[in-house]
C-alpha atoms as a PDB file:
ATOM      1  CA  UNK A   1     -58.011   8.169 -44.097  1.00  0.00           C
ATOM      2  CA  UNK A   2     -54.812   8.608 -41.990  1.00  0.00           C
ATOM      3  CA  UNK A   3     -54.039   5.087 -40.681  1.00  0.00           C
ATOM      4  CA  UNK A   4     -52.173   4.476 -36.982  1.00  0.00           C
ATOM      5  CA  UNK A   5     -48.881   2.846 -37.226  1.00  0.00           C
ATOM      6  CA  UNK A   6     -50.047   0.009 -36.312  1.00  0.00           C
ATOM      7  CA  UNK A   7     -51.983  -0.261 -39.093  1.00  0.00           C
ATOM      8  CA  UNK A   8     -55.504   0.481 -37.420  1.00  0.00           C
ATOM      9  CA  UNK A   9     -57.529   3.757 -37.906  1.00  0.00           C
ATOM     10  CA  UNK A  10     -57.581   6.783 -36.036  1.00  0.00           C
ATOM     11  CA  UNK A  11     -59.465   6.651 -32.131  1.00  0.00           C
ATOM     12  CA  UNK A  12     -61.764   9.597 -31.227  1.00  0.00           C
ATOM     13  CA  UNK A  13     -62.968   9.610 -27.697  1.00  0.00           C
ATOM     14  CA  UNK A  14     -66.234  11.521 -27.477  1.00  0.00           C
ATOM     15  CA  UNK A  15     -66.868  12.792 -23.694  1.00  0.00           C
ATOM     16  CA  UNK A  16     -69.731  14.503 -22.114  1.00  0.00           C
ATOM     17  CA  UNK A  17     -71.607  15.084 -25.158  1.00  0.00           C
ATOM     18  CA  UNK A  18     -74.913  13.933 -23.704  1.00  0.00           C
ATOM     19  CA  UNK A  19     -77.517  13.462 -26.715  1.00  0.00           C
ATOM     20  CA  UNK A  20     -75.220  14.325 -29.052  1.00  0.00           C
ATOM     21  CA  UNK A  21     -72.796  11.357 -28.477  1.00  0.00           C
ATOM     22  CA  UNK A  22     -75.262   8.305 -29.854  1.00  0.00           C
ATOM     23  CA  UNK A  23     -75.278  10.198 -33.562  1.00  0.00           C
ATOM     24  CA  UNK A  24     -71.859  11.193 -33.654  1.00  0.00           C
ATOM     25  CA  UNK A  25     -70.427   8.522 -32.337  1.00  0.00           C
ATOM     26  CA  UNK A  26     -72.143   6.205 -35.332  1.00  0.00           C
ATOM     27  CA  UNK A  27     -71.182   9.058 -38.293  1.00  0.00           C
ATOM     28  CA  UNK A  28     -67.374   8.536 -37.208  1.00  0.00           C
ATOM     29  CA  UNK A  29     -67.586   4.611 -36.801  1.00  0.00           C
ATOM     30  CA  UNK A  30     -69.383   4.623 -40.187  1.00  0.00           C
ATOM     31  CA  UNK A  31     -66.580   6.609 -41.949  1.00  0.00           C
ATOM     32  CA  UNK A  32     -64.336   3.966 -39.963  1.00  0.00           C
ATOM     33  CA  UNK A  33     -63.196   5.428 -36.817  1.00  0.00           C
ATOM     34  CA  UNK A  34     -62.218   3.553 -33.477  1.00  0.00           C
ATOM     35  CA  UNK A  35     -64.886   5.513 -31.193  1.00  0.00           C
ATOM     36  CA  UNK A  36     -64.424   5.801 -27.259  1.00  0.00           C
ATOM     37  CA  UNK A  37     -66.843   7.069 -25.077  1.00  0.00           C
ATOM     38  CA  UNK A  38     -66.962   8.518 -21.438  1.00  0.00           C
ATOM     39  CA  UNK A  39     -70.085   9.909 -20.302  1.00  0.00           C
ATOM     40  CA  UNK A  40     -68.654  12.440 -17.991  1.00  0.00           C
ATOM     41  CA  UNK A  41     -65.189  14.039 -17.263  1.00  0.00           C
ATOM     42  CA  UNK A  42     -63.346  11.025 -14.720  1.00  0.00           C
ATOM     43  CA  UNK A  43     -63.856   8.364 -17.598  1.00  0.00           C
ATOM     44  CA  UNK A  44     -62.145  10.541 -20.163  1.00  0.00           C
ATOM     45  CA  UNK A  45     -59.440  11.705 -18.149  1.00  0.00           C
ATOM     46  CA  UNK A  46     -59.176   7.567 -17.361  1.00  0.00           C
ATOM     47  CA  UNK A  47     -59.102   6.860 -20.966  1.00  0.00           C
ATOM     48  CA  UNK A  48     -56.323   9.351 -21.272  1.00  0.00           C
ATOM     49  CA  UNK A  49     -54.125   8.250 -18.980  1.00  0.00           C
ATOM     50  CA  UNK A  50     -54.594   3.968 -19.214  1.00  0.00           C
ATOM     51  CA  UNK A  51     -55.374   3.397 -22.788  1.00  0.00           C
ATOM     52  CA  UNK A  52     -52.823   1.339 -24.581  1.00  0.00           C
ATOM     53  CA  UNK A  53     -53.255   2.390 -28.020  1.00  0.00           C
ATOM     54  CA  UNK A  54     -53.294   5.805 -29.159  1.00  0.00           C
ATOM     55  CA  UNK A  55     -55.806   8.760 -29.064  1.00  0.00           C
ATOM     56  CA  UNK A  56     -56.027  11.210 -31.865  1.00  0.00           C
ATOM     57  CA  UNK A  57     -59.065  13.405 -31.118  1.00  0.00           C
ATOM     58  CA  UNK A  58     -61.216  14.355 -27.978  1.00  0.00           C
ATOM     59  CA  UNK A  59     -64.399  15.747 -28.305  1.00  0.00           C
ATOM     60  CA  UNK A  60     -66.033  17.718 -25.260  1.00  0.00           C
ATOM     61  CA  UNK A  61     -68.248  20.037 -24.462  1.00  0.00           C
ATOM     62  CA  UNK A  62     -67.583  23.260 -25.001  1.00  0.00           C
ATOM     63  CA  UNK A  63     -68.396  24.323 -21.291  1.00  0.00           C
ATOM     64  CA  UNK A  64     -65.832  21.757 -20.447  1.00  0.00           C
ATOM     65  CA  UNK A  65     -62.789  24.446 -18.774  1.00  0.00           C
ATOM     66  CA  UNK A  66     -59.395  24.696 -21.399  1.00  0.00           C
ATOM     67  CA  UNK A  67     -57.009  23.947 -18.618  1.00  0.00           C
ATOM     68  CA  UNK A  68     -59.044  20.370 -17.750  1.00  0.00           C
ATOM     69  CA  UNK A  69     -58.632  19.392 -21.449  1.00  0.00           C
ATOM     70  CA  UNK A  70     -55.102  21.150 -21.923  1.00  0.00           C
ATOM     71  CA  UNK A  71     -53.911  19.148 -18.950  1.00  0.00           C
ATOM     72  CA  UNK A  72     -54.391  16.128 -20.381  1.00  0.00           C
ATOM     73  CA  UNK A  73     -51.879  17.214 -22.682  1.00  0.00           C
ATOM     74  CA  UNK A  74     -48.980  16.034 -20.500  1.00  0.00           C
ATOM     75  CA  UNK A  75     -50.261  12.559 -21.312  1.00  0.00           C
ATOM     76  CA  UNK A  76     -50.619  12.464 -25.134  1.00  0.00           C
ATOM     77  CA  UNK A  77     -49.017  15.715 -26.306  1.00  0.00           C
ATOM     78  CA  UNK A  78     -50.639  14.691 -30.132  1.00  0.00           C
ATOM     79  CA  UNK A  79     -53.836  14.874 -28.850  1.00  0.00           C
ATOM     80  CA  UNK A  80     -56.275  16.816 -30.870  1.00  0.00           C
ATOM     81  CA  UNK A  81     -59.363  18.237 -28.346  1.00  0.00           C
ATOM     82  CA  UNK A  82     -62.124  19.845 -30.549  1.00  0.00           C
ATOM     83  CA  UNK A  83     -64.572  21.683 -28.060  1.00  0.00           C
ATOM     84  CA  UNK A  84     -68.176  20.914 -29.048  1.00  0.00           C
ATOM     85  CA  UNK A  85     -71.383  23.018 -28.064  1.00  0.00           C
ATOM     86  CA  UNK A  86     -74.662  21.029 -28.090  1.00  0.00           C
ATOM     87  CA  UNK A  87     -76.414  24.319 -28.011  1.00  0.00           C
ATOM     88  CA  UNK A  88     -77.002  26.954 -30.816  1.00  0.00           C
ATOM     89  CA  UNK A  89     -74.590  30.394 -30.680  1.00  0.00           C
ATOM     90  CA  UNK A  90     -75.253  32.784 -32.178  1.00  0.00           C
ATOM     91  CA  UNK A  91     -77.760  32.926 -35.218  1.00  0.00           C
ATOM     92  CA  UNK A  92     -77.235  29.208 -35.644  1.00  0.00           C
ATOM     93  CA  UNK A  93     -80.229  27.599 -35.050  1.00  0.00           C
ATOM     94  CA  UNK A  94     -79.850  23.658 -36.003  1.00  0.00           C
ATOM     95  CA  UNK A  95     -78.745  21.126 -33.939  1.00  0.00           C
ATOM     96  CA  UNK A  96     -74.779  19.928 -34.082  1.00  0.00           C
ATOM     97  CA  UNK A  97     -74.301  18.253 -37.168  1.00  0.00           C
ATOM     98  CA  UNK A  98     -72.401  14.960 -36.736  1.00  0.00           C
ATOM     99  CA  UNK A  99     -71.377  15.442 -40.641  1.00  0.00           C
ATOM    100  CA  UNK A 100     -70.045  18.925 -39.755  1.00  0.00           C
ATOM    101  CA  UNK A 101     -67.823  17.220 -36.764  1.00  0.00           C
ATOM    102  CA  UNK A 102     -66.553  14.358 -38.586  1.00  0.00           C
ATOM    103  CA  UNK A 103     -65.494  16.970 -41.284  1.00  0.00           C
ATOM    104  CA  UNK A 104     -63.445  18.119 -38.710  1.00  0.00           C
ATOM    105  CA  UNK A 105     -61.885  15.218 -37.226  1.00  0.00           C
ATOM    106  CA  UNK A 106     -60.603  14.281 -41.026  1.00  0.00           C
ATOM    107  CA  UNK A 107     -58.989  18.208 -41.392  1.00  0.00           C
ATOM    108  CA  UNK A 108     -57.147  17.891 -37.498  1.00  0.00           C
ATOM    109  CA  UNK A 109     -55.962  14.417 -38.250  1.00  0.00           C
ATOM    110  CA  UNK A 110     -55.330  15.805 -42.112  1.00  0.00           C
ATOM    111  CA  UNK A 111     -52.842  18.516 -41.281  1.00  0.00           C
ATOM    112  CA  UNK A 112     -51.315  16.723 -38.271  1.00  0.00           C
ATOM    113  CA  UNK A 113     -50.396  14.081 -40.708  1.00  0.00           C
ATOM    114  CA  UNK A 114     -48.916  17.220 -43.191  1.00  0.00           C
ATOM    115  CA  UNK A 115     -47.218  18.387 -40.022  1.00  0.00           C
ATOM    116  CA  UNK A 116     -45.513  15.365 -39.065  1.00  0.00           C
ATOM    117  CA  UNK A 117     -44.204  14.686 -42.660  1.00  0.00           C
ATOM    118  CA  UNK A 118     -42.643  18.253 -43.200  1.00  0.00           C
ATOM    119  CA  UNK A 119     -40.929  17.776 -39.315  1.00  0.00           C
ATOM    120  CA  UNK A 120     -40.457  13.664 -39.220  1.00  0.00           C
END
C-alpha cells in the first residue's frame, strides 16, 4: 500500500455515488484507506479546494461532465478521478463491485507511485 509522506495512507473521496457509496466506501476503509464523502457535486468540489491533507483518488459518477472533474485539476494536479457508473452497460448485468473499484484505486495509486520514481 502506497503510504502519503506524511506517513498516513492514501485519501479517496467518493462523490455522488448514491447507493453505491455505503459499500464502497467500507471495502476501501477495510483495505485501509482514508475515505471522504460528498453526497453531491458542491461538497466535493469543497473538499477539493479546502482540504489540508492530500487527495489521491475521486470517484464520481460517470454522468458527472469531464470538464467539472478535469477542472478540479487546477487544484490538485495528482489527482486521480475514476468515473463510476452505478448502472449496467452493456451486457454487464451485476451491480458495481466495490472489490472491482478498490482494485482500481491500488493500480492508479500503483503506477503513479512507478511514475513519480522514474521522474522524482
Amino acid at each position: 500500500m502506497e503510504q502519503e509522506s506524511s506517513g498516513g495512507f492514501p485519501t479517496v473521496l467518493i462523490a455522488e455515488l448514491d447507493g453505491v457509496s455505503p459499500a464502497l466506501a467500507n471495502s476501501l476503509r477495510t483495505a485501509g484507506y482514508n475515505i471522504l464523502e460528498a453526497p453531491d457535486w458542491a461538497s466535493a468540489v469543497n473538499f477539493i479546494r479546502t482540504h489540508s491533507r492530500p487527495i489521491h483518488v475521486l470517484l464520481t459518477n460517470v454522468n458527472r461532465n469531464g470538464a467539472d472533474a478535469a477542472e478540479l485539476l487546477k487544484f490538485r494536479p495528482a489527482l486521480h478521478i475514476l468515473f463510476i457508473s452505478q448502472t449496467p452497460i452493456g451486457i454487464r448485468t451485476e451491480a458495481l463491485d466495490p472489490a472491482s473499484a478498490l482494485t482500481t484505486v491500488k493500480e492508479l495509486l500503483r503506477s503513479r507511485h512507478a511514475r513519480h520514481h522514474r521522474h522524482g
